[in-house]
Each structure stands twice: as structure tokens, then as C-alpha cells.
Protein backbone atom coordinates (compact mmCIF):
# COMPACT_ATOMS: atom_id res chain seq x y z
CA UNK A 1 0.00 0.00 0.00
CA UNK A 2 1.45 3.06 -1.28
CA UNK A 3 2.08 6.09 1.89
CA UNK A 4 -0.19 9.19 2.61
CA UNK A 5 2.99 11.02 1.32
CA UNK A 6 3.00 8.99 -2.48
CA UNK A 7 -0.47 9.51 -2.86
CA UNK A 8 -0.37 13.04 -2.07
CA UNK A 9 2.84 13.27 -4.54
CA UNK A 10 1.28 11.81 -7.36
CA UNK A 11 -1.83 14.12 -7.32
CA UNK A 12 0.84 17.53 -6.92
CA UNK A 13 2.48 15.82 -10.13
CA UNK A 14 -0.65 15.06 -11.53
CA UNK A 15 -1.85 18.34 -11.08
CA UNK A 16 1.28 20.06 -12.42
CA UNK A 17 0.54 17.98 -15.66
CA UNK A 18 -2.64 19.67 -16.34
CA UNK A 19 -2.58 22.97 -15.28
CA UNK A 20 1.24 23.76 -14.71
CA UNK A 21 0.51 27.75 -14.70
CA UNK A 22 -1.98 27.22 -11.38
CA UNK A 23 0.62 24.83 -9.99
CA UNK A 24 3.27 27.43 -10.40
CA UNK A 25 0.75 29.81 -8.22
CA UNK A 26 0.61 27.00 -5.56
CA UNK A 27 4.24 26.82 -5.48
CA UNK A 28 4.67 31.08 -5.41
CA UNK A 29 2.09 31.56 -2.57
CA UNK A 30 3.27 28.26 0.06
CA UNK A 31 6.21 29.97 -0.86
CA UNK A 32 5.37 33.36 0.25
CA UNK A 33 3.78 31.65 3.12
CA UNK A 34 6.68 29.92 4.59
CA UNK A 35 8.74 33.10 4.21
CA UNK A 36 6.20 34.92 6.59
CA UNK A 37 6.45 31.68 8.80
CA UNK A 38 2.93 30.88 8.70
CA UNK A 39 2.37 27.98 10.97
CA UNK A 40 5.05 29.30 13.26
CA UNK A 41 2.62 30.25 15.98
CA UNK A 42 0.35 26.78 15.86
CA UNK A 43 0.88 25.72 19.87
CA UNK A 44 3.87 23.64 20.28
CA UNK A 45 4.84 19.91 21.77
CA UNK A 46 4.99 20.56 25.65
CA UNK A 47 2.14 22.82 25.76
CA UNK A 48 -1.78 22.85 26.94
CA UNK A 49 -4.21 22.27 24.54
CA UNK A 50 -7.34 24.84 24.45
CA UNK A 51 -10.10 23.33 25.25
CA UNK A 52 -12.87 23.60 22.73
CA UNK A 53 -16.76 22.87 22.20
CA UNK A 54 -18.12 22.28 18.23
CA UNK A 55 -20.69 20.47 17.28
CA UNK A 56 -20.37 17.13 15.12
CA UNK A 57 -22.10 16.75 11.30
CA UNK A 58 -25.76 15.82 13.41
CA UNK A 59 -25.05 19.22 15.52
CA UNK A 60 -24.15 18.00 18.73
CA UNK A 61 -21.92 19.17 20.73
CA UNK A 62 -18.22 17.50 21.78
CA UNK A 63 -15.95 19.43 23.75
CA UNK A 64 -12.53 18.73 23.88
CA UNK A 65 -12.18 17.71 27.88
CA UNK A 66 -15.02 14.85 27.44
CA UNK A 67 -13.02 13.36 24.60
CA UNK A 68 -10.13 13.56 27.35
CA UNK A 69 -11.76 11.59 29.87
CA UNK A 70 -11.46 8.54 27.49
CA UNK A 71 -7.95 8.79 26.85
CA UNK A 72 -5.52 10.46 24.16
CA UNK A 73 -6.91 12.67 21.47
CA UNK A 74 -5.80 12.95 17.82
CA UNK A 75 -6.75 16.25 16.13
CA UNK A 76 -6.37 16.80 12.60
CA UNK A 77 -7.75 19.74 11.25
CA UNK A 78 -8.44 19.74 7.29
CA UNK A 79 -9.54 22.03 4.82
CA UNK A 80 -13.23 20.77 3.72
CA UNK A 81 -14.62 17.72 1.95
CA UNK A 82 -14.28 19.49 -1.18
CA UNK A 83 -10.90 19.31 -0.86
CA UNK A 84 -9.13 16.11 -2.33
CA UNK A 85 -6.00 16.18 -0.39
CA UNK A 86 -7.82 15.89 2.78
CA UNK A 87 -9.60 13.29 1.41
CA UNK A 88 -6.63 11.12 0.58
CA UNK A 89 -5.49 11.81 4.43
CA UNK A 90 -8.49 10.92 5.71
CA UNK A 91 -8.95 7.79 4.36
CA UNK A 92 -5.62 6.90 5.11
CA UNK A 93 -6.26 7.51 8.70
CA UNK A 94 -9.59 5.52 7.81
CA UNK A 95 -7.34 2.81 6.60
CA UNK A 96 -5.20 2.88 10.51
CA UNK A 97 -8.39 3.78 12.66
CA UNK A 98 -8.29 0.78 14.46
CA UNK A 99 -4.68 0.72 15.51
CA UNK A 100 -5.50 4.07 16.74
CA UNK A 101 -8.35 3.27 18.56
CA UNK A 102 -6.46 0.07 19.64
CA UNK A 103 -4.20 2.24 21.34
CA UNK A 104 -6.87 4.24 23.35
CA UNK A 105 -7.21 7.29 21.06
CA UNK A 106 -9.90 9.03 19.94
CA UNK A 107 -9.49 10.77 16.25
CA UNK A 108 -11.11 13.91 15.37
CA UNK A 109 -11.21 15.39 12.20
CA UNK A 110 -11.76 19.60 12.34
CA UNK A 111 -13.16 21.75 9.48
CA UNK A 112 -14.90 25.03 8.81
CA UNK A 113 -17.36 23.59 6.88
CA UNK A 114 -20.93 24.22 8.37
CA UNK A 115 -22.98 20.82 9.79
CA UNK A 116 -25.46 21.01 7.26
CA UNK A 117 -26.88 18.62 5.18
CA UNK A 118 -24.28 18.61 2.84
CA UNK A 119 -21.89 17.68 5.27
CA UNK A 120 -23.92 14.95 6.56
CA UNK A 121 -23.95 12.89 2.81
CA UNK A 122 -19.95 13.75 2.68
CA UNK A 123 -17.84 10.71 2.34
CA UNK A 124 -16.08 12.10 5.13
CA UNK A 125 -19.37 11.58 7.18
CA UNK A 126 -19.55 7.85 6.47
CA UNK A 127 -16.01 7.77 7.84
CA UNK A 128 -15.91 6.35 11.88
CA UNK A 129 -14.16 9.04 13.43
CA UNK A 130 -15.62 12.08 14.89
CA UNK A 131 -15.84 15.23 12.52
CA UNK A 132 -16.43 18.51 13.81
CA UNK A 133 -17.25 22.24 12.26
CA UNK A 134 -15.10 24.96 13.34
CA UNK A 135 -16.89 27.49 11.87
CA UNK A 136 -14.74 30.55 11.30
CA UNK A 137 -12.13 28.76 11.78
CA UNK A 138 -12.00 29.67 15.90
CA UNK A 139 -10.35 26.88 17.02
CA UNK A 140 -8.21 26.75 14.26
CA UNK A 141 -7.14 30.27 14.98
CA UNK A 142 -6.51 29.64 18.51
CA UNK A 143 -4.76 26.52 18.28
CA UNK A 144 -2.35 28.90 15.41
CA UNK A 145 -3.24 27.09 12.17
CA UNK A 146 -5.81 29.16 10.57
CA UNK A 147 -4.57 30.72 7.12
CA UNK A 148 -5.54 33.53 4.67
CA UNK A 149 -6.13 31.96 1.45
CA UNK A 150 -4.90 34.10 -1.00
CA UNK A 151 -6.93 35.63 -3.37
CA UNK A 152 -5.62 33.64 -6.80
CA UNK A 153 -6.22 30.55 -5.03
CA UNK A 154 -9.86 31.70 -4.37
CA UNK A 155 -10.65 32.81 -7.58
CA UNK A 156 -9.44 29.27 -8.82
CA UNK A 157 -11.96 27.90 -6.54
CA UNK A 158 -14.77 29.87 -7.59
CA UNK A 159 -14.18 29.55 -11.35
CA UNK A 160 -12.45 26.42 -12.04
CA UNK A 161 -14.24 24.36 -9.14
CA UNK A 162 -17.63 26.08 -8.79
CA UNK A 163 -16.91 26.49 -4.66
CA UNK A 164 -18.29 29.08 -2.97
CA UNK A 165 -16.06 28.41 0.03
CA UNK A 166 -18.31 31.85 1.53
CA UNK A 167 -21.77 29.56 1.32
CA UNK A 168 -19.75 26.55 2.47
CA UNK A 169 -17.83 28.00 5.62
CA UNK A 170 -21.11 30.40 6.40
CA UNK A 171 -19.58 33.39 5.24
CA UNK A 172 -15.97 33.04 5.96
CA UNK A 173 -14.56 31.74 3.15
CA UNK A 174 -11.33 33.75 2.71
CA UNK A 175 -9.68 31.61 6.05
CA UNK A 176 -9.12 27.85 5.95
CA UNK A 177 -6.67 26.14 8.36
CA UNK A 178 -3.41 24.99 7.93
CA UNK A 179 -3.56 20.90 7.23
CA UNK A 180 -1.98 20.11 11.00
CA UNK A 181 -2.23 17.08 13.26
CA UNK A 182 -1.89 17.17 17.49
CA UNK A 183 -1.46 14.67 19.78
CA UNK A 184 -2.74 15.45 23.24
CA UNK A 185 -2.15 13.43 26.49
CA UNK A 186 -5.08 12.53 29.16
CA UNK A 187 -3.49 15.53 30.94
CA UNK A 188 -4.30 17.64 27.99
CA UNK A 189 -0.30 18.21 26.92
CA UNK A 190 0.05 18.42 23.37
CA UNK A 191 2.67 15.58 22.77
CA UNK A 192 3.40 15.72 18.96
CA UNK A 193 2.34 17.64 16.42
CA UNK A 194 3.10 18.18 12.99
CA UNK A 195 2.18 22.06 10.93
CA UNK A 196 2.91 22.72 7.60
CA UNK A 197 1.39 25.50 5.45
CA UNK A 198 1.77 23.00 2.03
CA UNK A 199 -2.03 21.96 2.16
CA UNK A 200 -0.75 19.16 0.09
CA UNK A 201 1.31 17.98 2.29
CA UNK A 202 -0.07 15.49 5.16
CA UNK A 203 1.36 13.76 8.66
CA UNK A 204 1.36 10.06 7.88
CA UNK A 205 -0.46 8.42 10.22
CA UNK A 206 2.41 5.78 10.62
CA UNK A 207 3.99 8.40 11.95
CA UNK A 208 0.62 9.58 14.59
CA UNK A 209 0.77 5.77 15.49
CA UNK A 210 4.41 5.26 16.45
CA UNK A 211 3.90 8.56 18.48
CA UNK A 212 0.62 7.23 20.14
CA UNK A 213 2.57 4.28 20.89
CA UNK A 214 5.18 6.33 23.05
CA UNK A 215 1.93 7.49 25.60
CA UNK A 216 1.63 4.31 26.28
């Protein structure tokens, strides 16, 4: 079975092939992005987590400290089920979700995407982890991943891919979060992590299951 990180490769290349000019973009703003060290302020390995309280895809609510009580928490926070990176990592961490759980975690996916019905016919939806909707990307913003999408890349959404991220994300369309992972402890100590501003880039959860293993 080929990695998170060979799947992901193979779509960048793919996606190079057919539009290299809006590739090229990609490239220029991550670029631009890493050179204002965006990511740099997402809460570190050693520190609390903030707590937080969003409701799931049925509207419910699930707040960070309950998942606590029932052992280590895995947060990944991902862009939307409209994007198809963060499909590929989540059904690679579909693919490990028992070894996870094995080890006494819970997994929890985070997006800005509002619990609507769309949301609740999403493949992500049918996945068994818990998804939640950080809408305006709070959380995100607190926890130090939330980006400003630049304004190319949303004009490539809204004309290429017919998304209006604004009607997805309730009106904040323009701010996504960075595609980050944390591991938190029972005592609510972030314990790995991994932040990078390349949306097409993804932890592999190899890697989230050899840390898990170390909490044990």
C-alpha cells in the first residue's frame, strides 16, 4: 500500500501535468507563506491544549475535555470535503483507525465547513471518526493554524471548481486552516504535532501511530 505522502505526490504531479501555470501559483504563494512563517505560531509539543466545544455533522456538541476523559486525542484539522487532499489523508487515517483506537485514542477530524446537510452525505461523514465544524475557523485560529487563502487561489476555486467556500464556511470563506495534526495526552499536553502550510502535504499516520505508541 502506497504512503499518505506517495499519494499526495502523485496528485501535486498530476496536477502540475494539467494545469502547470496554477501549480506554479501553488508553489509562489506556500512559498510566500513559509517566508512569513505561517504555521510558526500553531501551539507547540509541551504545551496545553485549548479546550474547545463544536458540534459534530448531526449538531451536537463534543468538547474537547469529554473526549479527554477517554484517553488520548488525535486532532487533525483539514480544509473541507471538497478538498481532495484531505480526502486522501483521511482515508488513510480511515485505513489505521483501528490501531488508533487500539491504542486508546480518539481521532477527530476539524473543518470550517458548516454541519449542514451537505456535510452529513460527505464521504467524510460515512467515515468512523468524529468530525467537527469549526466554523470561522476559531479553534483553528486559537490553536495557530488558521490561514488567509490568497486571493488567486480563491478565484481558482470559484471559477475552475464552482466552490463558494463563503456559502460553504457560512460566510468566511477567505480563512481555511493549515492541514496540521496534534497529539494530546489525558493531561491535555500536546505531545506531537506536525504544521505545515503546504495543504498538500499530510502527517502520515504511521507516523501519529508510532507517536501514540510512546503514551503508552
Amino acid at each position: 500500500m502506497k504512503t499518505l505522502k506517495e499519494q499526495t505526490d502523485a496528485k501535486i504531479e498530476a496536477g502540475r501535468q494539467a494545469n502547470p501555470e496554477f501549480m506554479k501559483g501553488v508553489d509562489a504563494a506556500i512559498n510566500k507563506a513559509k517566508e512569513f512563517e505561517q504555521g510558526a505560531n500553531a501551539l507547540k509539543v509541551g504545551q496545553k491544549a485549548i479546550d474547545f466545544e463544536l458540534p459534530n455533522q448531526e449538531g451536537k456538541s463534543v468538547s474537547l475535555q469529554t473526549l479527554l476523559s477517554k484517553g488520548p486525542v488525535v486532532i487533525t484539522f483539514y480544509r473541507g470535503d471538497w478538498c481532495p487532499y484531505c480526502n486522501l489523508q483521511l482515508r488513510a487515517l480511515q485505513a489505521r483507525l483501528e490501531e488508533i483506537q487500539a491504542l486508546g485514542a480518539t481521532l477527530v477530524a476539524i473543518s470550517p465547513q458548516v454541519p449542514d446537510g451537505s456535510l452529513t452525505k460527505s464521504e467524510i461523514s460515512e467515515m468512523n471518526f468524529t468530525v467537527l465544524s469549526d466554523q470561522n475557523a476559531k479553534v483553528a485560529s486559537q490553536y495557530g493554524v488558521a490561514w488567509e487563502v490568497p486571493e488567486f487561489l480563491l478565484d481558482h476555486m470559484r471559477v475552475d471548481r464552482n466552490l463558494d467556500l463563503e456559502k460553504i464556511n457560512n460566510g468566511n470563506g477567505s480563512v481555511l486552516p493549515i492541514p496540521a495534526t496534534f497529539i494530546i495526552g489525558t493531561d491535555g499536553i500536546i505531545t506531537w504535532n506536525y504544521v505545515n502550510v503546504d495543504y498538500r502535504t499530510r502527517s502520515e499516520p504511521e507516523d501519529i501511530i508510532e507517536a501514540l505508541k510512546n503514551l503508552v
